[in-house]
Protein backbone atom coordinates (compact mmCIF):
# COMPACT_ATOMS: atom_id res chain seq x y z
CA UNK A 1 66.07 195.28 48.89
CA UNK A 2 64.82 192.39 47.60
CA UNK A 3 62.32 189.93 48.75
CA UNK A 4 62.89 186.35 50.59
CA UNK A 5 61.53 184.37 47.90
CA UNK A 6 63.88 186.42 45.29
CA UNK A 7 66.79 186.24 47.91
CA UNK A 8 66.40 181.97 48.00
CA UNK A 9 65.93 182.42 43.94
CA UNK A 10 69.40 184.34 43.74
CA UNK A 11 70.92 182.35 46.45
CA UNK A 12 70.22 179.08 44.62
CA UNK A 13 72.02 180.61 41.32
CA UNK A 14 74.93 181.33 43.21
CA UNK A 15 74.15 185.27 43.46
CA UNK A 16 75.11 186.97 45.78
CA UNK A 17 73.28 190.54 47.62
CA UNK A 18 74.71 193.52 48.04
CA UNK A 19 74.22 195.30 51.71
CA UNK A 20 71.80 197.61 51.30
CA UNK A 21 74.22 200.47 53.38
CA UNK A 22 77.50 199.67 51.31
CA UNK A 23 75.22 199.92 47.93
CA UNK A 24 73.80 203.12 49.18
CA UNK A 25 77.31 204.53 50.32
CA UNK A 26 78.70 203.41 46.60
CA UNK A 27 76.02 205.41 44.71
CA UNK A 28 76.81 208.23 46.82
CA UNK A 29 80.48 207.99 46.02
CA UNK A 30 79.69 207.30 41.90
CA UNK A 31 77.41 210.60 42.09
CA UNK A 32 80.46 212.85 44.11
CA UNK A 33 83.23 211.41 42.59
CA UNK A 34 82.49 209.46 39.47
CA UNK A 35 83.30 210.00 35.79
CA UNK A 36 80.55 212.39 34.49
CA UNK A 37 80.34 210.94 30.67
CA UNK A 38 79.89 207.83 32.33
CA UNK A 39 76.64 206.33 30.87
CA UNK A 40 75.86 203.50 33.48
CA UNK A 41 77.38 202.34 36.67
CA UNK A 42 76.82 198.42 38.05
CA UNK A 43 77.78 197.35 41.09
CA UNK A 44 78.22 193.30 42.46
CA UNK A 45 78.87 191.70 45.49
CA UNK A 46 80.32 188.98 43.40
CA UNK A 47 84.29 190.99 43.25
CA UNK A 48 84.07 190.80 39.52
């Protein structure tokens, strides 16, 4: 979560937020499912 001022910065630079639930349920998945030598994990709502 972030706050409104920091939402208004990111939405002026064309970055987009994440929902909260989907970011949540994504983690979840990473930690059940994901590669274990993985070293870092990032998540965007951007589709890159």
């Amino acid at each position: 979560m972030v706050t409104p001022e920091l939402a208004r910065e990111y939405a002026r630079r064309g970055v987009k937020l994440i929902d909260p639930e989907e970011g949540a349920l994504c983690l979840l998945r990473e930690l059940a499912w994901g590669e274990e030598s993985a070293d870092a994990v990032v998540y965007t709502a951007s589709g890159w």
